[in-house]
N, C-alpha and C. Protein backbone atom coordinates (compact mmCIF):
# COMPACT_ATOMS: atom_id res chain seq x y z
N UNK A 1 -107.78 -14.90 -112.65
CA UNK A 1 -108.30 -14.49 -111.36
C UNK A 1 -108.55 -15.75 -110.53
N UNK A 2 -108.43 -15.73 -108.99
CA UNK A 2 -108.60 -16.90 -108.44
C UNK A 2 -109.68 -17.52 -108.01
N UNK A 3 -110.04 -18.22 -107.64
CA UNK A 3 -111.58 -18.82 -107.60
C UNK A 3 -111.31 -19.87 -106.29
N UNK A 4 -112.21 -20.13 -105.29
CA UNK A 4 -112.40 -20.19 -104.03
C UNK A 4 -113.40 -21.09 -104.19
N UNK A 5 -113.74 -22.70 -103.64
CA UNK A 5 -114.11 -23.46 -103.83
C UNK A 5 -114.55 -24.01 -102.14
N UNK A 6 -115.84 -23.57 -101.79
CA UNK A 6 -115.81 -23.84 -100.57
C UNK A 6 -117.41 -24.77 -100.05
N UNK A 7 -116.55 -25.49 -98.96
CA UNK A 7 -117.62 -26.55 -98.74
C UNK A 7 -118.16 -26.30 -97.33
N UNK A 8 -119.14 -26.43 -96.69
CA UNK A 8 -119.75 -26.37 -95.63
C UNK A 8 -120.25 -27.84 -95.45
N UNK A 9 -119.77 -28.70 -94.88
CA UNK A 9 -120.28 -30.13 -94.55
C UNK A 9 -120.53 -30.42 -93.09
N UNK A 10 -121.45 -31.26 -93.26
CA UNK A 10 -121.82 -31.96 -92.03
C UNK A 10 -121.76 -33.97 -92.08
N UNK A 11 -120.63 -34.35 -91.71
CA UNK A 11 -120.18 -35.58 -91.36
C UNK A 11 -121.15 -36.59 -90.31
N UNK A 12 -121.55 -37.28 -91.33
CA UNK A 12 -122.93 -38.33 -90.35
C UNK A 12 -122.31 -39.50 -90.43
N UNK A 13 -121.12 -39.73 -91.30
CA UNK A 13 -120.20 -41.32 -90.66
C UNK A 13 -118.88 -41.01 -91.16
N UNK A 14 -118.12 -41.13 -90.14
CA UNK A 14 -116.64 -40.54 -90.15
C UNK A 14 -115.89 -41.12 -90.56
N UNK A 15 -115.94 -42.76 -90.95
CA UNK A 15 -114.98 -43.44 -91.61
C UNK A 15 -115.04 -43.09 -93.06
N UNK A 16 -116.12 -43.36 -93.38
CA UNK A 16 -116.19 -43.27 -95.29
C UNK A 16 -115.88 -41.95 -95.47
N UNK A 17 -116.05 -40.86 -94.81
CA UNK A 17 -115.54 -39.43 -95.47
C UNK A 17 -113.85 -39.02 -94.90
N UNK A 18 -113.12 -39.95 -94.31
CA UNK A 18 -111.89 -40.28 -94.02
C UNK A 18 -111.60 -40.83 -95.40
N UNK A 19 -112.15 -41.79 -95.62
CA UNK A 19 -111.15 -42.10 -97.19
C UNK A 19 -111.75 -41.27 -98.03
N UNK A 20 -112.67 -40.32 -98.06
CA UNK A 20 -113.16 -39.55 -99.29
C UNK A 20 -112.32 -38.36 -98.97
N UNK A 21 -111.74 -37.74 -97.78
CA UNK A 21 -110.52 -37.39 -97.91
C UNK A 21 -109.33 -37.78 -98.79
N UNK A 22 -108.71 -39.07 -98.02
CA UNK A 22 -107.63 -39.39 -98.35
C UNK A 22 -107.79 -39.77 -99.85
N UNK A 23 -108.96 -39.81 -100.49
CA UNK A 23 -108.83 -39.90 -102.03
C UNK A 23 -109.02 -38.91 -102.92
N UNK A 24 -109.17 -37.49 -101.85
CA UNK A 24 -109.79 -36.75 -103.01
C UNK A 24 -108.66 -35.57 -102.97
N UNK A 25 -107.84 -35.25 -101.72
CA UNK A 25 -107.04 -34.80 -102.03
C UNK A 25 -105.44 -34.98 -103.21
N UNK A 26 -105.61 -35.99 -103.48
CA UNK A 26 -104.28 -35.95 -104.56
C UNK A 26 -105.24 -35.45 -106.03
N UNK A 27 -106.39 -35.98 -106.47
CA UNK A 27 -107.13 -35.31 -107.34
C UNK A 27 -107.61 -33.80 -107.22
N UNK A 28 -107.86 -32.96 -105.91
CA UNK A 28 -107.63 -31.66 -105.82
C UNK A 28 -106.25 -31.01 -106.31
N UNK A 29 -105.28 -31.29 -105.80
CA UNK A 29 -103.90 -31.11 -105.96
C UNK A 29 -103.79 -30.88 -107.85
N UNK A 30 -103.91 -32.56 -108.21
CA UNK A 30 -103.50 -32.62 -110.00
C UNK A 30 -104.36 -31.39 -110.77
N UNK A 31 -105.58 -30.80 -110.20
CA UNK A 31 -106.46 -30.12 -110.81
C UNK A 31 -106.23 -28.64 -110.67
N UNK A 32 -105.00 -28.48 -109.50
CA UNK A 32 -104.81 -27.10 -109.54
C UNK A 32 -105.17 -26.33 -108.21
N UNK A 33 -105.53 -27.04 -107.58
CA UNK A 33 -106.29 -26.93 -106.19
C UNK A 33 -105.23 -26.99 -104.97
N UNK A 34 -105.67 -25.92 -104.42
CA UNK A 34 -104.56 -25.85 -102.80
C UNK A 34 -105.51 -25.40 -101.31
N UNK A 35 -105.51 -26.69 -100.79
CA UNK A 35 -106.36 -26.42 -99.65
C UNK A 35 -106.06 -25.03 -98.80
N UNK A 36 -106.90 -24.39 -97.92
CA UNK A 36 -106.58 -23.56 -97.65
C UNK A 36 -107.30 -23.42 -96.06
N UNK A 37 -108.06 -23.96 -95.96
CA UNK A 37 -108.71 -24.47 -94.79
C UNK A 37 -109.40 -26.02 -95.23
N UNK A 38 -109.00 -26.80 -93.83
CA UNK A 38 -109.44 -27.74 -93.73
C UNK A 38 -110.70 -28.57 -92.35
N UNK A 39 -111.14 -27.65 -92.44
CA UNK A 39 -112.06 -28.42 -90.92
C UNK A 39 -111.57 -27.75 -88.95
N UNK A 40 -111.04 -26.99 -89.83
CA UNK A 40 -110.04 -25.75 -88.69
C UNK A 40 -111.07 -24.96 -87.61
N UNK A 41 -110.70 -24.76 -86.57
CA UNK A 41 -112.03 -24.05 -85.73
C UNK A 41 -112.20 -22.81 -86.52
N UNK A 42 -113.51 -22.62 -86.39
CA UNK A 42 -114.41 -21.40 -86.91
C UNK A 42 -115.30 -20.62 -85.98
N UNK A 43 -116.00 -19.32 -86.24
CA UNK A 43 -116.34 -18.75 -85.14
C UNK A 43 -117.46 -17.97 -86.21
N UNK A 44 -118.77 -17.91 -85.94
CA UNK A 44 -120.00 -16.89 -86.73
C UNK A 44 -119.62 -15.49 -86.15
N UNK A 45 -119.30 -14.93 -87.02
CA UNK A 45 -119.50 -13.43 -85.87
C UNK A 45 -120.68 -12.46 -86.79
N UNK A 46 -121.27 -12.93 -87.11
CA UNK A 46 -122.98 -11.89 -87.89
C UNK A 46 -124.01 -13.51 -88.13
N UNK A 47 -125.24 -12.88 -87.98
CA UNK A 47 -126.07 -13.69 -88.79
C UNK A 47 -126.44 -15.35 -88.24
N UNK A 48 -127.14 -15.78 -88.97
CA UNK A 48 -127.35 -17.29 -88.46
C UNK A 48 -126.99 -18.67 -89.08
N UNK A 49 -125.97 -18.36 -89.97
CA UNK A 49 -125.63 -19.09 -90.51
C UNK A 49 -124.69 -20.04 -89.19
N UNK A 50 -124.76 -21.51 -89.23
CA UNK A 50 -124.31 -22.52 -88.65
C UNK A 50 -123.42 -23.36 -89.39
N UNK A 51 -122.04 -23.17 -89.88
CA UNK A 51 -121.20 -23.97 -90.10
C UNK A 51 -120.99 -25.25 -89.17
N UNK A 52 -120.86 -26.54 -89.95
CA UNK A 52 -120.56 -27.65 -88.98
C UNK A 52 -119.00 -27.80 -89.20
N UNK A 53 -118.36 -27.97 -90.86
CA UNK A 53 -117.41 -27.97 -90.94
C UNK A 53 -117.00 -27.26 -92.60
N UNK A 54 -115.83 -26.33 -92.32
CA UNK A 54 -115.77 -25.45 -93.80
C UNK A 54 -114.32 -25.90 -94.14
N UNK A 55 -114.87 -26.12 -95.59
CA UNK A 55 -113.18 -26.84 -96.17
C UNK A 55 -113.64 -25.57 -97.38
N UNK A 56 -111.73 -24.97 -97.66
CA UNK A 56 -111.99 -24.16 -98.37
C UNK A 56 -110.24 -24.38 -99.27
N UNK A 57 -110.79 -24.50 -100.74
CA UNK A 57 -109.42 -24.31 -101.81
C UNK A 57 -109.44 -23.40 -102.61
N UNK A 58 -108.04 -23.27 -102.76
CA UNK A 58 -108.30 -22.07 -104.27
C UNK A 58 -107.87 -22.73 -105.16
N UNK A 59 -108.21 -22.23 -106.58
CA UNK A 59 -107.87 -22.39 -107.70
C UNK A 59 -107.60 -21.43 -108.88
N UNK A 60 -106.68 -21.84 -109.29
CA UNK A 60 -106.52 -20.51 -110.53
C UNK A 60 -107.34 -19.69 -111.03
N UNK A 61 -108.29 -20.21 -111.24
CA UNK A 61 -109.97 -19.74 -111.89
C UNK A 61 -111.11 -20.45 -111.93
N UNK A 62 -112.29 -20.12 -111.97
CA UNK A 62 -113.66 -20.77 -112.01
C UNK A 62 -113.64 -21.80 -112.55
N UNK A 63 -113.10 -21.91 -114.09
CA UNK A 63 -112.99 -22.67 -114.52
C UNK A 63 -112.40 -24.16 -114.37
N UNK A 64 -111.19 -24.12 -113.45
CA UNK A 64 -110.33 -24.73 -112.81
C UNK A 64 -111.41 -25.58 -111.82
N UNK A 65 -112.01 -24.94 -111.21
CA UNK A 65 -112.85 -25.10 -109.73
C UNK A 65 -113.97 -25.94 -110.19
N UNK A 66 -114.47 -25.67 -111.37
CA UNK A 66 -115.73 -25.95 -112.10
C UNK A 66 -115.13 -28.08 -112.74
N UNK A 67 -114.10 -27.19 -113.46
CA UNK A 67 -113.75 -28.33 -113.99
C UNK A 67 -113.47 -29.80 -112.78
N UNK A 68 -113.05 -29.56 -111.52
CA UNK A 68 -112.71 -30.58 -110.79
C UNK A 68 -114.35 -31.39 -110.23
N UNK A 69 -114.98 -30.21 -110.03
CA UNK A 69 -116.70 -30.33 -109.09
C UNK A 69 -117.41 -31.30 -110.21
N UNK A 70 -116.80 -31.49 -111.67
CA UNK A 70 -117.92 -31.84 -112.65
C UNK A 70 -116.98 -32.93 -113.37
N UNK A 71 -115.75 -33.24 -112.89
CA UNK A 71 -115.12 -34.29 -113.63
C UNK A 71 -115.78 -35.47 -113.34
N UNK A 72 -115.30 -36.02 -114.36
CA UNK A 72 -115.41 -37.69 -114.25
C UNK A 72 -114.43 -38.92 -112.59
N UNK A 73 -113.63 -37.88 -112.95
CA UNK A 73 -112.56 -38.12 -111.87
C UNK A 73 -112.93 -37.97 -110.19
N UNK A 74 -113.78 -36.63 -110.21
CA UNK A 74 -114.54 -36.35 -109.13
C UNK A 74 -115.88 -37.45 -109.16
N UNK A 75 -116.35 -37.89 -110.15
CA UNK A 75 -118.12 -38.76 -109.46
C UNK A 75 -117.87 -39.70 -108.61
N UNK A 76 -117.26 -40.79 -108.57
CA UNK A 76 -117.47 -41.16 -107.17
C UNK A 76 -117.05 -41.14 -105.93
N UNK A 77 -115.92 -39.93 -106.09
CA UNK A 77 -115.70 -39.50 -104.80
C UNK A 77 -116.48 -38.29 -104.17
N UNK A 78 -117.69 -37.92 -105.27
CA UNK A 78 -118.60 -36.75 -104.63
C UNK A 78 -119.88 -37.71 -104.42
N UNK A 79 -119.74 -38.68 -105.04
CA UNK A 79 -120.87 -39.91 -103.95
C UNK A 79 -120.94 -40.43 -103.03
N UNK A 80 -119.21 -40.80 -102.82
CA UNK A 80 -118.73 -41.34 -101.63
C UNK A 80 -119.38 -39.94 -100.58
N UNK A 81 -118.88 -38.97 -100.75
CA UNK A 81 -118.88 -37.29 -99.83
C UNK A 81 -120.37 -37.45 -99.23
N UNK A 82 -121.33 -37.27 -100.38
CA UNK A 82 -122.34 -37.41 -100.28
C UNK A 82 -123.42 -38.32 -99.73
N UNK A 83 -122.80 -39.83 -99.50
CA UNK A 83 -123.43 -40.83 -98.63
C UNK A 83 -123.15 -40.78 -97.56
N UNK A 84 -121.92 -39.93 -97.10
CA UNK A 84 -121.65 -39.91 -95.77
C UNK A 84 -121.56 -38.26 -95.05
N UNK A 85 -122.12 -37.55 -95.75
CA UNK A 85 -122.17 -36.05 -95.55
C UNK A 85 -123.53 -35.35 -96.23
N UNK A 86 -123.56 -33.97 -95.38
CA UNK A 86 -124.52 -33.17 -96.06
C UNK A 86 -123.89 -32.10 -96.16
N UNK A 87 -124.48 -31.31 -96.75
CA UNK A 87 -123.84 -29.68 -96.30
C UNK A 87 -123.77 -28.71 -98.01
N UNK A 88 -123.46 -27.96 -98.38
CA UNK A 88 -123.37 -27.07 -99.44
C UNK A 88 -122.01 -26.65 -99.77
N UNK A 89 -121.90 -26.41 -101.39
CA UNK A 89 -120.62 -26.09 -101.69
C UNK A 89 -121.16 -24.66 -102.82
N UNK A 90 -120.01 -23.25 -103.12
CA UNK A 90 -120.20 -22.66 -103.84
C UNK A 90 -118.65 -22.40 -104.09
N UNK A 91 -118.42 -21.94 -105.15
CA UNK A 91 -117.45 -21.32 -105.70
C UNK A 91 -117.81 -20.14 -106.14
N UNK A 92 -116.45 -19.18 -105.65
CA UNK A 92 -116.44 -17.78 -105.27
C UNK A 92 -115.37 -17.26 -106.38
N UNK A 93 -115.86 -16.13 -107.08
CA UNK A 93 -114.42 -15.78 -108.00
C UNK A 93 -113.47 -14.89 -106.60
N UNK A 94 -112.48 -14.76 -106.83
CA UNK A 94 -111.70 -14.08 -105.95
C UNK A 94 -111.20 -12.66 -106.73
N UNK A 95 -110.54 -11.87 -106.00
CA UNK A 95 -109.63 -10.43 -106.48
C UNK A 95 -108.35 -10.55 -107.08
């Protein structure tokens, strides 16, 4: 089943999360991961939730999704993310 890996960020310095891009996508990719939105206009239509920016991948399964968020491979590019961003991530099983 597929699993949906989605980030809600807010970008407070735009260079360092430019290369935490450009480094984290070929490690999304090897892990099974296919972007699916990337920072694309968005629109609330219920509720009060305030997206700044939603990056969203799928992956084969939770497990898949789990495994990339908690690798070794991922820590310092979710530090890099993280010194230069805020925002929340969940993974969603899919249908």
């Amino acid at each position: 089943m597929p699993a949906y890996l989605i980030y809600d960020v807010e970008i407070h310095d735009p260079e360092p999360y430019g290369e935490f891009m450009r480094q984290v996508k070929p490690l999304v990719e090897e892990m099974g991961g296919t972007y699916l939105a990337r920072g694309g206009a968005h629109e609330v239509l219920e509720g009060d939730w305030n997206p700044t920016r939603i990056v969203l991948f799928q992956f084969p399964d939770m497990d898949s999704a789990r495994a990339l968020f908690n690798s070794d491979a991922y820590a310092p590019l979710k530090e890099l993310r993280q010194g230069c961003s805020s925002g929340h991530v969940v993974i969603v099983e899919g249908v």
